[in-house]
N, C-alpha and C. Protein backbone atom coordinates (compact mmCIF):
# COMPACT_ATOMS: atom_id res chain seq x y z
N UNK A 1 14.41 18.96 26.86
CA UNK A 1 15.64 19.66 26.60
C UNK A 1 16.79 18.83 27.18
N UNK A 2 18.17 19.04 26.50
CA UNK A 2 18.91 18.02 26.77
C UNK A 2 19.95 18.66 28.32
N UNK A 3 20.32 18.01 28.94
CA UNK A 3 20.96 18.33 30.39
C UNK A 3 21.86 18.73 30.13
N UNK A 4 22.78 19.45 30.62
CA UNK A 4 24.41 20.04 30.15
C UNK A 4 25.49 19.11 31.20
N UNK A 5 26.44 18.83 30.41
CA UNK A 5 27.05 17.74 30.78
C UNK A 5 27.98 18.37 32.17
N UNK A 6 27.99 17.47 33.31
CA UNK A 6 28.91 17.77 34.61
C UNK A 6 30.33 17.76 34.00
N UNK A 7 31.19 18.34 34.69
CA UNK A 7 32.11 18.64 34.93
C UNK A 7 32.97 17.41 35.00
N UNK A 8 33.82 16.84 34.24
CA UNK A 8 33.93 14.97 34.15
C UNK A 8 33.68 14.50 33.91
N UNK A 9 31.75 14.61 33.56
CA UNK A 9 31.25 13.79 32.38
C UNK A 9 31.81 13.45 31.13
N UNK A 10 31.54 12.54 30.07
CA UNK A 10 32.24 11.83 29.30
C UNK A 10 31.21 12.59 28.32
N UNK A 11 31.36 12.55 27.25
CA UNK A 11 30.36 12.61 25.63
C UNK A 11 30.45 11.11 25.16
N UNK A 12 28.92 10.46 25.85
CA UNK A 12 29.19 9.28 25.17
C UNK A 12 28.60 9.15 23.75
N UNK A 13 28.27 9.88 23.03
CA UNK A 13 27.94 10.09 21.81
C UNK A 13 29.19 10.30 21.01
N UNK A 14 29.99 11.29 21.55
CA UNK A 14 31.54 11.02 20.63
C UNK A 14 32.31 9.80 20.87
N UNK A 15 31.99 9.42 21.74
CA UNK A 15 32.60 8.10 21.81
C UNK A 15 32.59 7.06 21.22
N UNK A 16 31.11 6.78 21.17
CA UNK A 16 30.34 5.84 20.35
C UNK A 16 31.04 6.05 18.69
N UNK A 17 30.70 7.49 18.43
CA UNK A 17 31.61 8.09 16.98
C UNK A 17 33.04 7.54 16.52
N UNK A 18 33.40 7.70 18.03
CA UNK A 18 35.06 7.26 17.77
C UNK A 18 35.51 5.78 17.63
N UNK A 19 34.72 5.13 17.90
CA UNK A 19 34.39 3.82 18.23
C UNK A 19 34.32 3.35 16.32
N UNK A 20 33.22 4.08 16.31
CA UNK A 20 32.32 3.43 14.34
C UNK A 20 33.84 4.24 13.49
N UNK A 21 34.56 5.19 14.15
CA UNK A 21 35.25 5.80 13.40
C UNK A 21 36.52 4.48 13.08
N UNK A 22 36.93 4.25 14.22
CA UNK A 22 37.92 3.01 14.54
C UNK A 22 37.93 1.77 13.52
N UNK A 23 36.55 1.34 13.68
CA UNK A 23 35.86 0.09 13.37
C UNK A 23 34.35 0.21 12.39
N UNK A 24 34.29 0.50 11.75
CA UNK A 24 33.07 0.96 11.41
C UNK A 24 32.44 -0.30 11.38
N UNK A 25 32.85 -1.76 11.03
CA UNK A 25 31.91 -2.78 11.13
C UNK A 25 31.66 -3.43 12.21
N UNK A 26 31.56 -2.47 13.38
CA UNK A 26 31.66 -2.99 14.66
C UNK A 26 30.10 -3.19 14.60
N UNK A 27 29.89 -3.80 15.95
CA UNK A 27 28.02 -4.50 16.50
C UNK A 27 27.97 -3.40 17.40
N UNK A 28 26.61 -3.00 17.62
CA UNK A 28 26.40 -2.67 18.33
C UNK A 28 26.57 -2.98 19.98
N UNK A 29 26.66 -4.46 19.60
CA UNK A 29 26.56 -5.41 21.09
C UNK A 29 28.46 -5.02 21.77
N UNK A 30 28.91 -4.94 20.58
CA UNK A 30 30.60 -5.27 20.94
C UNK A 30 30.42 -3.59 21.29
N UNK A 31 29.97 -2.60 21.07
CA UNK A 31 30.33 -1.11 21.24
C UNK A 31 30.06 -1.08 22.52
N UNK A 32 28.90 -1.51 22.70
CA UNK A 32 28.15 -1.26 24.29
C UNK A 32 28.95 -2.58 25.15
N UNK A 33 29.83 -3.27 24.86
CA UNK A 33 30.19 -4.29 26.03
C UNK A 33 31.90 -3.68 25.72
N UNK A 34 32.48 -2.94 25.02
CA UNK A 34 33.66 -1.80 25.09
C UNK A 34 33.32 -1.28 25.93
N UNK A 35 32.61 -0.08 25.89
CA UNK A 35 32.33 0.91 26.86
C UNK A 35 31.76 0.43 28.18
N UNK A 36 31.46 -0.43 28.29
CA UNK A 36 31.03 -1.29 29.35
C UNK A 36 32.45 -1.64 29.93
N UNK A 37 33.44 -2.32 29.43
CA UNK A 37 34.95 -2.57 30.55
C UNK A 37 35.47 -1.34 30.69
N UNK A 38 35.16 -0.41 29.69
CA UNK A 38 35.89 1.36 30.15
C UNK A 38 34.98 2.28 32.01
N UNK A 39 33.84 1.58 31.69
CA UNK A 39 33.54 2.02 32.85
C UNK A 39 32.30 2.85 32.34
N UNK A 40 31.78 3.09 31.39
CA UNK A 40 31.00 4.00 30.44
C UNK A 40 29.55 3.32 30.23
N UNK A 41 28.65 3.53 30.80
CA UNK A 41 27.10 2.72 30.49
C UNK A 41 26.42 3.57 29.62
N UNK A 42 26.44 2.68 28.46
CA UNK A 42 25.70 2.78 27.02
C UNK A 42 24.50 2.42 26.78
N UNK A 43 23.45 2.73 26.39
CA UNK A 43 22.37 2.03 25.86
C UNK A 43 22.59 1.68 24.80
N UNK A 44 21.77 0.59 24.33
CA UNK A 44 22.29 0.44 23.03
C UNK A 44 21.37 1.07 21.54
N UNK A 45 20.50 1.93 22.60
CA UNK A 45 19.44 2.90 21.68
C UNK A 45 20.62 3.92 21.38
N UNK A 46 21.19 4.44 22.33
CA UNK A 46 22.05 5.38 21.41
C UNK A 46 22.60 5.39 20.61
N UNK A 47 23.44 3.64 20.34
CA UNK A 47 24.26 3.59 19.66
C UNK A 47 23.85 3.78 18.42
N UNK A 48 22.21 2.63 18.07
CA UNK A 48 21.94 3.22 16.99
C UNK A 48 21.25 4.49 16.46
N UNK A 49 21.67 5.31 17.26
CA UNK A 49 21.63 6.50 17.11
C UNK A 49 21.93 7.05 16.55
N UNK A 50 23.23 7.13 17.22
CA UNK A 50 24.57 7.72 16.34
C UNK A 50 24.60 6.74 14.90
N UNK A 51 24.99 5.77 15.41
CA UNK A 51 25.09 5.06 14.31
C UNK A 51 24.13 5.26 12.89
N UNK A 52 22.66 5.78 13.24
CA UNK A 52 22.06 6.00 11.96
C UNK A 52 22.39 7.55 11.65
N UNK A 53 22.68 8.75 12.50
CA UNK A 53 22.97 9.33 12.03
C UNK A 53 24.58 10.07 11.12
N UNK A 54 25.39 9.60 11.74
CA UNK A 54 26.90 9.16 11.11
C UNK A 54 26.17 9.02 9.57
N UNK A 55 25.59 7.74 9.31
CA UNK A 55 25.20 7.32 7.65
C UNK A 55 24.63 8.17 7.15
N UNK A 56 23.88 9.12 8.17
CA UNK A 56 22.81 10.26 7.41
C UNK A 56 21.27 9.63 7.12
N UNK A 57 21.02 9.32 7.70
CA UNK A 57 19.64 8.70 7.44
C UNK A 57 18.70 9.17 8.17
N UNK A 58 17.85 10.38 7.76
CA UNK A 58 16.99 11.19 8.31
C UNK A 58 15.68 10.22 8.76
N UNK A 59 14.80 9.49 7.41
CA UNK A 59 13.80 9.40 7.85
C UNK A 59 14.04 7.79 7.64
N UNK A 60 13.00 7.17 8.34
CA UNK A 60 13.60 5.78 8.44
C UNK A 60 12.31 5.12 6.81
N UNK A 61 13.28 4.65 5.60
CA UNK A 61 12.58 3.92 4.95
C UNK A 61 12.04 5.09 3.71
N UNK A 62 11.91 4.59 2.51
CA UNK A 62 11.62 5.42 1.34
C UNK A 62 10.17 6.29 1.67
N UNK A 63 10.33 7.48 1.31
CA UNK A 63 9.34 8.45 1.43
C UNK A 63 8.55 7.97 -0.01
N UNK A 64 6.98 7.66 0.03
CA UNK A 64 6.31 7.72 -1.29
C UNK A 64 5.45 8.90 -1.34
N UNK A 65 4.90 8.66 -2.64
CA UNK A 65 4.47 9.82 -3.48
C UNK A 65 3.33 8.89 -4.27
N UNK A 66 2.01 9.86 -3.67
CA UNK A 66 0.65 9.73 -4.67
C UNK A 66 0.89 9.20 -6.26
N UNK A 67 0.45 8.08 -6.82
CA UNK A 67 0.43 8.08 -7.94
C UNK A 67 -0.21 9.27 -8.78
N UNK A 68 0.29 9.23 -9.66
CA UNK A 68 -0.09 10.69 -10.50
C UNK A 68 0.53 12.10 -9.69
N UNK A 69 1.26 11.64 -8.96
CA UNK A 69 1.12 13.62 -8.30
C UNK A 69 2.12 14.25 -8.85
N UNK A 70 2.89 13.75 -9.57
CA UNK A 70 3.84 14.36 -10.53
C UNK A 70 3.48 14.78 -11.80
N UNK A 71 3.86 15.81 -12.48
CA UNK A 71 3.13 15.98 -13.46
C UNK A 71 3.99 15.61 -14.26
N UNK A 72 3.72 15.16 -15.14
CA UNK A 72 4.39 14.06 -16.45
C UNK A 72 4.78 15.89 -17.57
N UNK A 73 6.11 15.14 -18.03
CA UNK A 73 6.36 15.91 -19.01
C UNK A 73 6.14 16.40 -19.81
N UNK A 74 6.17 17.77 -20.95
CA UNK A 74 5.42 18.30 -21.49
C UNK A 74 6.17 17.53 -22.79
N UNK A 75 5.53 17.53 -23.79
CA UNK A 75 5.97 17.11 -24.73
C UNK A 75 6.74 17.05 -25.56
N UNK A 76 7.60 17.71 -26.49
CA UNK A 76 8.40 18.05 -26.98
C UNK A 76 7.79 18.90 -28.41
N UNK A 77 7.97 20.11 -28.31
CA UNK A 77 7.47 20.92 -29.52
C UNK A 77 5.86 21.61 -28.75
N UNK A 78 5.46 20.80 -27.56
CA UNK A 78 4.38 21.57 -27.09
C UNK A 78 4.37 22.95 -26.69
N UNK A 79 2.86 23.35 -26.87
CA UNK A 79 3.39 24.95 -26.30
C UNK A 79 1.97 24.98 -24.90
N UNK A 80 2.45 25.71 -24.04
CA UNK A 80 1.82 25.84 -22.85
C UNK A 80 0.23 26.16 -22.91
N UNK A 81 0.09 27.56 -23.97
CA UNK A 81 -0.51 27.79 -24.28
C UNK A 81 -2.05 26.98 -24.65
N UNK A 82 -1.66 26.30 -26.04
CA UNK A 82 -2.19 25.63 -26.25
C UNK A 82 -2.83 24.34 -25.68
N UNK A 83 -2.46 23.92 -24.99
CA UNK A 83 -2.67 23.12 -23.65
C UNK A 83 -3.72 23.79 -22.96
N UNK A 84 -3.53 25.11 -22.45
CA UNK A 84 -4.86 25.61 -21.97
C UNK A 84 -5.88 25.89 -22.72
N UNK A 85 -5.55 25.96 -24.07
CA UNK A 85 -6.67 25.80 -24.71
C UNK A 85 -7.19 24.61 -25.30
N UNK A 86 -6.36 23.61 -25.21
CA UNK A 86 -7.37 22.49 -24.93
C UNK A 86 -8.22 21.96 -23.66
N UNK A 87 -7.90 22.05 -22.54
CA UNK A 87 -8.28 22.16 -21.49
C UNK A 87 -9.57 22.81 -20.92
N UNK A 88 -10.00 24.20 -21.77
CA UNK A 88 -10.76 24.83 -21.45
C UNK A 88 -11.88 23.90 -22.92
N UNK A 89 -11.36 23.82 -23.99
CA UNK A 89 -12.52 23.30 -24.48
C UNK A 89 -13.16 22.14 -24.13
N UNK A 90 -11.90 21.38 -23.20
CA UNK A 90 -12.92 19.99 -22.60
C UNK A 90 -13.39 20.46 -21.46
N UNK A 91 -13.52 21.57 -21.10
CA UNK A 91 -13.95 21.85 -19.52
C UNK A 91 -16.00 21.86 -20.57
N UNK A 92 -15.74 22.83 -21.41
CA UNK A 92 -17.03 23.30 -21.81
C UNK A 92 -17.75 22.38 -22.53
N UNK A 93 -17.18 21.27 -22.83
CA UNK A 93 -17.25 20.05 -23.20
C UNK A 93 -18.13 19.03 -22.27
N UNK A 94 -17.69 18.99 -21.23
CA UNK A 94 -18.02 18.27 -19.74
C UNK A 94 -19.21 19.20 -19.27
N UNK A 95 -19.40 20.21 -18.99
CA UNK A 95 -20.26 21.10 -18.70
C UNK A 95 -19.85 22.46 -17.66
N UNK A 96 -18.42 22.83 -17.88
CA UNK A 96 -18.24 23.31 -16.87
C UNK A 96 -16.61 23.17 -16.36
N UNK A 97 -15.89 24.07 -15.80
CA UNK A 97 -14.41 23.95 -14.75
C UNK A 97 -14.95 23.01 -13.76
N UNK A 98 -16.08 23.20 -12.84
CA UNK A 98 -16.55 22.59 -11.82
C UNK A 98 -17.06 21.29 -12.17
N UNK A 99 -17.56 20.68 -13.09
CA UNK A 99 -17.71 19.51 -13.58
C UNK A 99 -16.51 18.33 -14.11
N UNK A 100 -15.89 19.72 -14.52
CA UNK A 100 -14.28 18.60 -15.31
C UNK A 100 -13.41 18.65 -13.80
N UNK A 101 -13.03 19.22 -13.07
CA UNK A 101 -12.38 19.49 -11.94
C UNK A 101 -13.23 17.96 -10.90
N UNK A 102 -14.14 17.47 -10.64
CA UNK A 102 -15.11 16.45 -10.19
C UNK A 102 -15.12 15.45 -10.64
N UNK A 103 -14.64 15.62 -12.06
CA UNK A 103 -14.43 14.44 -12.69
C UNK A 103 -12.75 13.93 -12.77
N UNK A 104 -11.99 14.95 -12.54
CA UNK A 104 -10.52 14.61 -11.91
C UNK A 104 -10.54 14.37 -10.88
N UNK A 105 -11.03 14.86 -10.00
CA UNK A 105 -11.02 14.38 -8.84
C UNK A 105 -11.45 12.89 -8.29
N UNK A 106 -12.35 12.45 -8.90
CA UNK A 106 -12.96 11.02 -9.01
C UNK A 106 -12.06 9.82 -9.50
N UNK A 107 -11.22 10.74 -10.58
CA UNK A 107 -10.18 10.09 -11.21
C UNK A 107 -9.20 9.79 -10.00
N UNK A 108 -8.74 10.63 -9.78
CA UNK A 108 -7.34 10.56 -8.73
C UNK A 108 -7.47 10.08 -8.13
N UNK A 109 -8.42 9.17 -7.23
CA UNK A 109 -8.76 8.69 -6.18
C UNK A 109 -9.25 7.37 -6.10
């Protein structure tokens, strides 16, 4: 849990803000050696801290996704319906829900 700031303490997180707000193509190195002649000791983990969150960047790096785990579009003029009834005749086809379901599964993987 985070400490509640003393009485005189500084917010060096708004600072840092006010700083990227100022300058946004500032270094990290030049932010933390600012606040460094103000009298203010920075890490420079915070900075990119702030700094990644300011941009909004939740998770670090593209989230992927299972090939196939999207289901591809229905066709155009298809009806839902019918789809399950093709589905069920290849199930009985294969020998079974539990057989065609084993055999997707083998697939996907």
């Amino acid at each position: 849990m985070a400490k509640k700031a003393q009485s005189g303490d500084v917010n060096r997180s708004a600072l840092i803000r006010e700083m990227f707000a100022t300058n946004p193509l500032m270094k990290v190195k030049e932010i933390v050696a600012a606040l460094q002649k103000r009298g203010i000791e920075v890490a420079p983990n915070l900075v990119y801290l702030v700094k990644g969150k300011l941009k909004g960047e939740k998770t670090p790096g593209r989230a992927t996704t299972k090939a196939g785990a999207t289901a591809a579009p229905a066709a155009s003029g298809s009806d839902a319906l019918v789809t399950i009834h093709k589905v069920k005749r290849l199930a009985t086809d294969v020998g079974g829900l539990r057989m065609l379901k084993g055999i997707v599964d083998a697939l996907s993987d």
